[in-house]
PDB file of N, CA and C in Angstrom:
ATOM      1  N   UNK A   1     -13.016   5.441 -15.910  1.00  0.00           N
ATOM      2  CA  UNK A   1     -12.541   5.939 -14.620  1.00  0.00           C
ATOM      3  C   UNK A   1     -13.355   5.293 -13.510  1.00  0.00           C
ATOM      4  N   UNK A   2     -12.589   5.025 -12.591  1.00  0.00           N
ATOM      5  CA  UNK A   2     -13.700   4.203 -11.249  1.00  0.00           C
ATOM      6  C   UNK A   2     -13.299   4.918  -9.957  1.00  0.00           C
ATOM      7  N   UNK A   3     -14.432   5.340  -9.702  1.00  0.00           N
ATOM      8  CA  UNK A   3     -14.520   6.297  -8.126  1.00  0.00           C
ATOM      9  C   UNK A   3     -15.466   5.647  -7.137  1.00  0.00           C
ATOM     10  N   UNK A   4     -15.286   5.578  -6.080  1.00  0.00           N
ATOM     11  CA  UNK A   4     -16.061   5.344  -4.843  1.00  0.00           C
ATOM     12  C   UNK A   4     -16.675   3.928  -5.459  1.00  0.00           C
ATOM     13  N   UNK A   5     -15.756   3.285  -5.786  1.00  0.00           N
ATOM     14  CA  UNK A   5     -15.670   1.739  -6.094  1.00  0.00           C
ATOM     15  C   UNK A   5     -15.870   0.577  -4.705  1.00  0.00           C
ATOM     16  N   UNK A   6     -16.569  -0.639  -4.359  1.00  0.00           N
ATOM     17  CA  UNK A   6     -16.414  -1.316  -3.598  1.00  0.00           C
ATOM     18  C   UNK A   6     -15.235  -2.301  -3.625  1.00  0.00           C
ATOM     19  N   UNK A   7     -14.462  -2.609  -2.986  1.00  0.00           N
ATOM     20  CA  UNK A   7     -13.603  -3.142  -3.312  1.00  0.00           C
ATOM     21  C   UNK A   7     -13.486  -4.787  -3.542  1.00  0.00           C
ATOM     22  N   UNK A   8     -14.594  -5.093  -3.857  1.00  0.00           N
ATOM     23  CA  UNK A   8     -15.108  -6.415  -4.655  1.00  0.00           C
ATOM     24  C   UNK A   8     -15.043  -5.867  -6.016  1.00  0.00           C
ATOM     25  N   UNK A   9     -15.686  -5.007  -6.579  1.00  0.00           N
ATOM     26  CA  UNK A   9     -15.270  -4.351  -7.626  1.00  0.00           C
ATOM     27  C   UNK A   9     -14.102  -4.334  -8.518  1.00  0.00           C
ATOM     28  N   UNK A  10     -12.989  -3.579  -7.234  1.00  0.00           N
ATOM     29  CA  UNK A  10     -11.788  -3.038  -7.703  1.00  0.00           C
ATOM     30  C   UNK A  10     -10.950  -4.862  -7.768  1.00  0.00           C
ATOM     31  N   UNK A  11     -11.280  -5.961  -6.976  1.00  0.00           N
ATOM     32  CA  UNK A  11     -10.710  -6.833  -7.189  1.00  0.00           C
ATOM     33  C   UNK A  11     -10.822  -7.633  -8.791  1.00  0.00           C
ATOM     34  N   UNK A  12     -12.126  -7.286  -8.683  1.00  0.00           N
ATOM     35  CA  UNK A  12     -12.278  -8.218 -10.182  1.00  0.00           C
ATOM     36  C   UNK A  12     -11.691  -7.350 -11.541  1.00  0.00           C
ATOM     37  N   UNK A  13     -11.654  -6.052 -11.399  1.00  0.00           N
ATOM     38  CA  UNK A  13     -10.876  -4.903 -12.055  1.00  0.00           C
ATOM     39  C   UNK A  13      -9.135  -5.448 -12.012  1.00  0.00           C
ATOM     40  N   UNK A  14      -8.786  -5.700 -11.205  1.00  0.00           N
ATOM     41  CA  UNK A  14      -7.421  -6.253 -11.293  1.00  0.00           C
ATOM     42  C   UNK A  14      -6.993  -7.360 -11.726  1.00  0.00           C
ATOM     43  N   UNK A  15      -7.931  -9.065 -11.310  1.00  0.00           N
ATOM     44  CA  UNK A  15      -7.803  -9.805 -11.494  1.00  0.00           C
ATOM     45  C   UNK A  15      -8.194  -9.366 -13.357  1.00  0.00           C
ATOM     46  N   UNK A  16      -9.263  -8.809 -14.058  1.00  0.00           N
ATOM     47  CA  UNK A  16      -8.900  -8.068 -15.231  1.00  0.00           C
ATOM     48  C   UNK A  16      -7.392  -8.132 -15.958  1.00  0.00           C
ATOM     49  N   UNK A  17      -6.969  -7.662 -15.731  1.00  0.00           N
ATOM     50  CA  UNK A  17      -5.420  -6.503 -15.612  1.00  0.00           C
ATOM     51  C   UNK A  17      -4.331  -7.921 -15.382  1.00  0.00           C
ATOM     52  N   UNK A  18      -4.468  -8.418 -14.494  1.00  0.00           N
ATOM     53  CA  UNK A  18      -3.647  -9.419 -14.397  1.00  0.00           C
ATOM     54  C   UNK A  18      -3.495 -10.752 -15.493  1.00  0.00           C
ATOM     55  N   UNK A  19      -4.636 -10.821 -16.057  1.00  0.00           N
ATOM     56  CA  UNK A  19      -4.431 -11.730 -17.191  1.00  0.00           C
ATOM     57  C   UNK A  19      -4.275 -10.707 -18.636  1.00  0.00           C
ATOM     58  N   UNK A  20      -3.874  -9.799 -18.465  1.00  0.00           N
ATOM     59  CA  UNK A  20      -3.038  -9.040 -19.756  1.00  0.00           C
ATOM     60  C   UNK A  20      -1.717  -9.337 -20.221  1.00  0.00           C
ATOM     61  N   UNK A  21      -1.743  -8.729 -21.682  1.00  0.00           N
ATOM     62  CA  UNK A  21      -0.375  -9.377 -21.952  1.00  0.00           C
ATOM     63  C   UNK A  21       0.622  -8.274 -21.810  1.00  0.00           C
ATOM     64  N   UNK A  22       1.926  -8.637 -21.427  1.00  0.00           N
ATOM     65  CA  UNK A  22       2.781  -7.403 -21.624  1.00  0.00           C
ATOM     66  C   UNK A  22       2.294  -5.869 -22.113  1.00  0.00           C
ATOM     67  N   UNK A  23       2.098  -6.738 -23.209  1.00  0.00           N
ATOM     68  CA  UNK A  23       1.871  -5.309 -24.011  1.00  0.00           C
ATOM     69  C   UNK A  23       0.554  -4.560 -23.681  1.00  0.00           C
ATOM     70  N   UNK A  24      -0.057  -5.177 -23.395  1.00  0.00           N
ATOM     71  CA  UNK A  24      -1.471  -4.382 -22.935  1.00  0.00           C
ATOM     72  C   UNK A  24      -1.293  -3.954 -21.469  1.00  0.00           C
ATOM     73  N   UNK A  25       0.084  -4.004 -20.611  1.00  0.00           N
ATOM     74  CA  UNK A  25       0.338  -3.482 -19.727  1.00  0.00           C
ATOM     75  C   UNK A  25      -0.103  -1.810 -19.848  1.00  0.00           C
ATOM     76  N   UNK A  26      -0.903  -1.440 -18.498  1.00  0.00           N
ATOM     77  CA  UNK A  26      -1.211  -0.232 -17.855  1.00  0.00           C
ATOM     78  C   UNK A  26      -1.396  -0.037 -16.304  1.00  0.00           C
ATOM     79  N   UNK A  27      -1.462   1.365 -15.761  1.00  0.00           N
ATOM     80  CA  UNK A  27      -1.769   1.608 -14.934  1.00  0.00           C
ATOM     81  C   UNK A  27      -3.269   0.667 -14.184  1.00  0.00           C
ATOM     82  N   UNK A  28      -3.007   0.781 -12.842  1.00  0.00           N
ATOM     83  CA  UNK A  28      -4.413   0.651 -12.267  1.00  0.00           C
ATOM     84  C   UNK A  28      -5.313   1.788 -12.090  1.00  0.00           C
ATOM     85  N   UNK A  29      -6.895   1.461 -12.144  1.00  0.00           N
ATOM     86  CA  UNK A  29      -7.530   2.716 -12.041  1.00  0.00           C
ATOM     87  C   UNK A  29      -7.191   3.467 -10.279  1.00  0.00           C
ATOM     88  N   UNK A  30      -7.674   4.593 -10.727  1.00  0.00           N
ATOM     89  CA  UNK A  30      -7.694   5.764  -9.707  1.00  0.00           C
ATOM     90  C   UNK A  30      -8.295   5.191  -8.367  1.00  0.00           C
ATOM     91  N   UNK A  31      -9.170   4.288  -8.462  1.00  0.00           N
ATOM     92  CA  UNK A  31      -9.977   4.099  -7.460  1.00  0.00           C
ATOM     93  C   UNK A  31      -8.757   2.903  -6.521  1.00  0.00           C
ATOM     94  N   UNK A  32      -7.922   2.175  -7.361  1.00  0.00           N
ATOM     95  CA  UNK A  32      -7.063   1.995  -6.183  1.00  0.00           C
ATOM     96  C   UNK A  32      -6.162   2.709  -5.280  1.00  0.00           C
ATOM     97  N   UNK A  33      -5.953   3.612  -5.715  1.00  0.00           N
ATOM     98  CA  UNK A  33      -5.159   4.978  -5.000  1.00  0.00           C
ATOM     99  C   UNK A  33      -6.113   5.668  -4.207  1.00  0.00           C
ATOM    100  N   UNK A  34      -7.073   5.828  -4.328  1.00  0.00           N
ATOM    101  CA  UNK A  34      -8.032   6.660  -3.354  1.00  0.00           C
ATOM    102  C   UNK A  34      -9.707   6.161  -2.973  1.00  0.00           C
ATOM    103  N   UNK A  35      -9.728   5.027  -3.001  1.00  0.00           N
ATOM    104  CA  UNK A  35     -10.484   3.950  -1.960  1.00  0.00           C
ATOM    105  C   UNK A  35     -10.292   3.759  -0.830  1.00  0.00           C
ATOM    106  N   UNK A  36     -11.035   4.301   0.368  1.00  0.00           N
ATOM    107  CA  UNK A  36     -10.920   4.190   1.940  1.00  0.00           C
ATOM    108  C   UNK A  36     -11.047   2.853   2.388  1.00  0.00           C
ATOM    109  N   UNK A  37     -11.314   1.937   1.650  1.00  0.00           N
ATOM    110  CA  UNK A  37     -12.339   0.483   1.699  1.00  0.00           C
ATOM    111  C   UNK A  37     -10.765  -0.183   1.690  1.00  0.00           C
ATOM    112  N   UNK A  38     -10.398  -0.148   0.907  1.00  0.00           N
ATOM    113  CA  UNK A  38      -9.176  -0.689   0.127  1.00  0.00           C
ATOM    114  C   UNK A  38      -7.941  -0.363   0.978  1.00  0.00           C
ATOM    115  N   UNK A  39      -8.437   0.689   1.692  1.00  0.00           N
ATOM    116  CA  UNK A  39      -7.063   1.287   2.214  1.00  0.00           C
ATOM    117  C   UNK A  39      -6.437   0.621   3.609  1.00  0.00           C
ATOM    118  N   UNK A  40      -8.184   0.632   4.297  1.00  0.00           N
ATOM    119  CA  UNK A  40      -8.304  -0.382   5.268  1.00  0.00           C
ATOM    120  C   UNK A  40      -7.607  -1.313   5.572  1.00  0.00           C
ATOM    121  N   UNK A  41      -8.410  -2.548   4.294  1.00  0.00           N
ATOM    122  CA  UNK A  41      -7.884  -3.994   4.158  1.00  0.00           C
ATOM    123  C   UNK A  41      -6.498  -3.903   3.864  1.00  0.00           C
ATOM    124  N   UNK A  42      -6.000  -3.413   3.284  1.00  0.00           N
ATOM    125  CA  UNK A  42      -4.284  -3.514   3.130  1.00  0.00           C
ATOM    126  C   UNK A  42      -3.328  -2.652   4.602  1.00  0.00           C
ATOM    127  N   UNK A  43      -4.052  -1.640   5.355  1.00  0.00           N
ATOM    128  CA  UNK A  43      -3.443  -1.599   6.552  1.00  0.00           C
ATOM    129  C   UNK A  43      -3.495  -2.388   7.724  1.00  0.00           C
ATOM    130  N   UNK A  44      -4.837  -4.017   7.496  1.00  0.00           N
ATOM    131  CA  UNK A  44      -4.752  -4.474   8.450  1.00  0.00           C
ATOM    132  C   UNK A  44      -3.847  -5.883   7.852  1.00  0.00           C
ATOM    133  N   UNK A  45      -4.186  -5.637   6.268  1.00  0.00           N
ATOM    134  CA  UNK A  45      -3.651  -7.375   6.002  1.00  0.00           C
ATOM    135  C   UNK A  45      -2.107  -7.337   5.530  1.00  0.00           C
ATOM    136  N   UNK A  46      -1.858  -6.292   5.191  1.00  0.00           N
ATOM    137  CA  UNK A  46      -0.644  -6.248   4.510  1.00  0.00           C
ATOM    138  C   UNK A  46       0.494  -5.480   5.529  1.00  0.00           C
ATOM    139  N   UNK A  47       0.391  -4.237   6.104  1.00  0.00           N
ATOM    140  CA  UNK A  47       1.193  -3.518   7.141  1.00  0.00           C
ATOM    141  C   UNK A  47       0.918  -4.118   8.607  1.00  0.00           C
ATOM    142  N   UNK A  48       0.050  -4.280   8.925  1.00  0.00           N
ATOM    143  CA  UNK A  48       0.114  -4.880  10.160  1.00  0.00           C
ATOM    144  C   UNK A  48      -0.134  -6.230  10.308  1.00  0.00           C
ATOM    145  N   UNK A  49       0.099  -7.272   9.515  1.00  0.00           N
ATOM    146  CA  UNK A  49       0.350  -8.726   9.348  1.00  0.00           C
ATOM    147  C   UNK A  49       1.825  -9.236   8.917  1.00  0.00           C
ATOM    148  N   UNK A  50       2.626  -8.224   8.758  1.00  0.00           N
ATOM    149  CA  UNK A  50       4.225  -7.906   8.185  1.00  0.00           C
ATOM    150  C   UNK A  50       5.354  -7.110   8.714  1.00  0.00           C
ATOM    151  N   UNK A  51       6.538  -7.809   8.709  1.00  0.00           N
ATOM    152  CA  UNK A  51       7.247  -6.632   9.266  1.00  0.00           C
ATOM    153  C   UNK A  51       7.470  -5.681   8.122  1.00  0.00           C
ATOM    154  N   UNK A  52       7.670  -4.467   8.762  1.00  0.00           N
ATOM    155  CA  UNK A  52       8.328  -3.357   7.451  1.00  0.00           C
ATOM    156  C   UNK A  52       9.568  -3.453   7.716  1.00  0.00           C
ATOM    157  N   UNK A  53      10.069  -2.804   7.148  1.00  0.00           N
ATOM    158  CA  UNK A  53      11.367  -2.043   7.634  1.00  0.00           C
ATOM    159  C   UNK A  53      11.214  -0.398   7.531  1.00  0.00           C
ATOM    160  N   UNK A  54      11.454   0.313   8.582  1.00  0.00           N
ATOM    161  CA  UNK A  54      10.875   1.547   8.473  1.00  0.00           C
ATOM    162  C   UNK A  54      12.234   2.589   8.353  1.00  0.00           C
ATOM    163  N   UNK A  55      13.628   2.341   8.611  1.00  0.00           N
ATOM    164  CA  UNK A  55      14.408   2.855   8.414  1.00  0.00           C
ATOM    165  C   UNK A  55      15.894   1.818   8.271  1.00  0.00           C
ATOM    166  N   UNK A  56      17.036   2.193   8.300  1.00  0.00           N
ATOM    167  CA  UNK A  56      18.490   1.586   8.315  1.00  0.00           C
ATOM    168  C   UNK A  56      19.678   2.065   9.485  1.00  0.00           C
ATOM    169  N   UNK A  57      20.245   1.628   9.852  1.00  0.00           N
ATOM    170  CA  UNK A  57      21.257   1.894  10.416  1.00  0.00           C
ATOM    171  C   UNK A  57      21.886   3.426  10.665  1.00  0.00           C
ATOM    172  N   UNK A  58      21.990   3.387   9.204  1.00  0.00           N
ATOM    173  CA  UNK A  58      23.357   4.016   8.599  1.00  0.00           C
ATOM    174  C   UNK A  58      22.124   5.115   8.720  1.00  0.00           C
ATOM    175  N   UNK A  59      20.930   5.823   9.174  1.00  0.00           N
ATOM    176  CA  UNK A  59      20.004   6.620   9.456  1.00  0.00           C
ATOM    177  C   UNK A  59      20.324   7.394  10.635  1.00  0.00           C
ATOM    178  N   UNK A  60      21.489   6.553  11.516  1.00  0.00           N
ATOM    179  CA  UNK A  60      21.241   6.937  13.136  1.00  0.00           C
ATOM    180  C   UNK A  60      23.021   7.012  13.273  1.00  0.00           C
ATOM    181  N   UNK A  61      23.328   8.250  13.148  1.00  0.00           N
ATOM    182  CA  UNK A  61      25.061   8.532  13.478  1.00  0.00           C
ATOM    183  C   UNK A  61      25.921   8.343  14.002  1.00  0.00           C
ATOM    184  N   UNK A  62      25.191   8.476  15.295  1.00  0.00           N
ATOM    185  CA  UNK A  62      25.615   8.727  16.711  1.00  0.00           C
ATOM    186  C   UNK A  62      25.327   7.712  17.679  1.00  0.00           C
ATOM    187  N   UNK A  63      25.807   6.763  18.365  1.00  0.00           N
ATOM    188  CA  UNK A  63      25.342   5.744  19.562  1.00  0.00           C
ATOM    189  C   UNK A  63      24.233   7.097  20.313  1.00  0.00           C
ATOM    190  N   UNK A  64      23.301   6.481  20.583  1.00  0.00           N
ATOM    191  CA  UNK A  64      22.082   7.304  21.195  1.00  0.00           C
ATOM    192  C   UNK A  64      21.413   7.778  20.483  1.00  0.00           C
ATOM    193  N   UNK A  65      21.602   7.650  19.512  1.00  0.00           N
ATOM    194  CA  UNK A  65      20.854   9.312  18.425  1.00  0.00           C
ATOM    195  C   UNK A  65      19.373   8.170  18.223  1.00  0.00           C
ATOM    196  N   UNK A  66      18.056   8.621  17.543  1.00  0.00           N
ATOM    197  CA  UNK A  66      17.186   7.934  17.208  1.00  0.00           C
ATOM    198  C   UNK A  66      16.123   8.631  15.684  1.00  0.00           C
ATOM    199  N   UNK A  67      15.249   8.470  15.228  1.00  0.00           N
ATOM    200  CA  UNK A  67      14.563   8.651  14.687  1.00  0.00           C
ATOM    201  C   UNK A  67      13.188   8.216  14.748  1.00  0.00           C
ATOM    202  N   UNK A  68      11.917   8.868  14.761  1.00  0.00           N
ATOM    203  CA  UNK A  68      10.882   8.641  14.563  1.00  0.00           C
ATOM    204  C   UNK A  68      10.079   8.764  13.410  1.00  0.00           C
ATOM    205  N   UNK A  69       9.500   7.918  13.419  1.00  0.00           N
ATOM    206  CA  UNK A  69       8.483   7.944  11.897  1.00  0.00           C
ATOM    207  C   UNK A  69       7.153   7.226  12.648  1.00  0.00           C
ATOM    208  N   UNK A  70       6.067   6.879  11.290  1.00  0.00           N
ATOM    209  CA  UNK A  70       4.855   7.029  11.588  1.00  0.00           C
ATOM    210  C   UNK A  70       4.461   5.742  10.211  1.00  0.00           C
ATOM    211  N   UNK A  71       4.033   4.618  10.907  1.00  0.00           N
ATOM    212  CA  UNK A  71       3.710   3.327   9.865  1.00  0.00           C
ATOM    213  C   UNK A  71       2.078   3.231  10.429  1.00  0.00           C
ATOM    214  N   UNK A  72       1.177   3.129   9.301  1.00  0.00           N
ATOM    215  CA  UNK A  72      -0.448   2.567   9.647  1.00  0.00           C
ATOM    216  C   UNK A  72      -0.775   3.766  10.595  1.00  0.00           C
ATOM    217  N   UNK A  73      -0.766   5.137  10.929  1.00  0.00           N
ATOM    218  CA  UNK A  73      -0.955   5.745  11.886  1.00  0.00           C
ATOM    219  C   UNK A  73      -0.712   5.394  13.503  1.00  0.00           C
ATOM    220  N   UNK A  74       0.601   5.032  13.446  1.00  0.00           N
ATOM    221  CA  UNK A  74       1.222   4.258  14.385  1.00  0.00           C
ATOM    222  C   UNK A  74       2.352   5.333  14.304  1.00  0.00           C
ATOM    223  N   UNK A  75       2.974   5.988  15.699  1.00  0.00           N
ATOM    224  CA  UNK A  75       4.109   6.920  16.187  1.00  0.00           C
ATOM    225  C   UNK A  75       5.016   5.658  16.460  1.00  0.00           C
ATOM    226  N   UNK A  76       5.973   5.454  15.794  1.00  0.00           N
ATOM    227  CA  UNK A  76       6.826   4.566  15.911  1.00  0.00           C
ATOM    228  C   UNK A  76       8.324   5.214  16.282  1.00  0.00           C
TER     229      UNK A  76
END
């Protein structure tokens, strides 16, 4: 189990994982799901270096109508 991992760590933990074979396919540890470090670098390199798409069309009924949501702690 890996907790309060640096995320130099958690990289070489994956690069791990990535040279597996099919069959030795598994989950990633815990510490990629709940690493603040990690969480960071992927909200500046991955969500805010990219467009999303945060909703569709077919979301909004009505000419005028709108929706709000919330990407990277961003009121969008």
């Amino acid at each position: 189990m890996i907790t309060n991992t640096g995320v130099e760590e958690l990289r070489q933990v994956l690069a791990e994982l990535y040279d597996l074979d099919a069959e030795q396919a598994r989950t990633m540890p815990s510490g990629f799901y709940n690493n603040d470090e990690l969480l960071q670098l992927e909200k500046e390199h991955v969500f805010r270096q990219q467009w999303a798409c945060v909703g569709h069309a077919g979301e909004i009924p009505e000419n005028g109508d709108y929706f709000t949501t919330e990407l990277v702690d961003e009121q969008l």
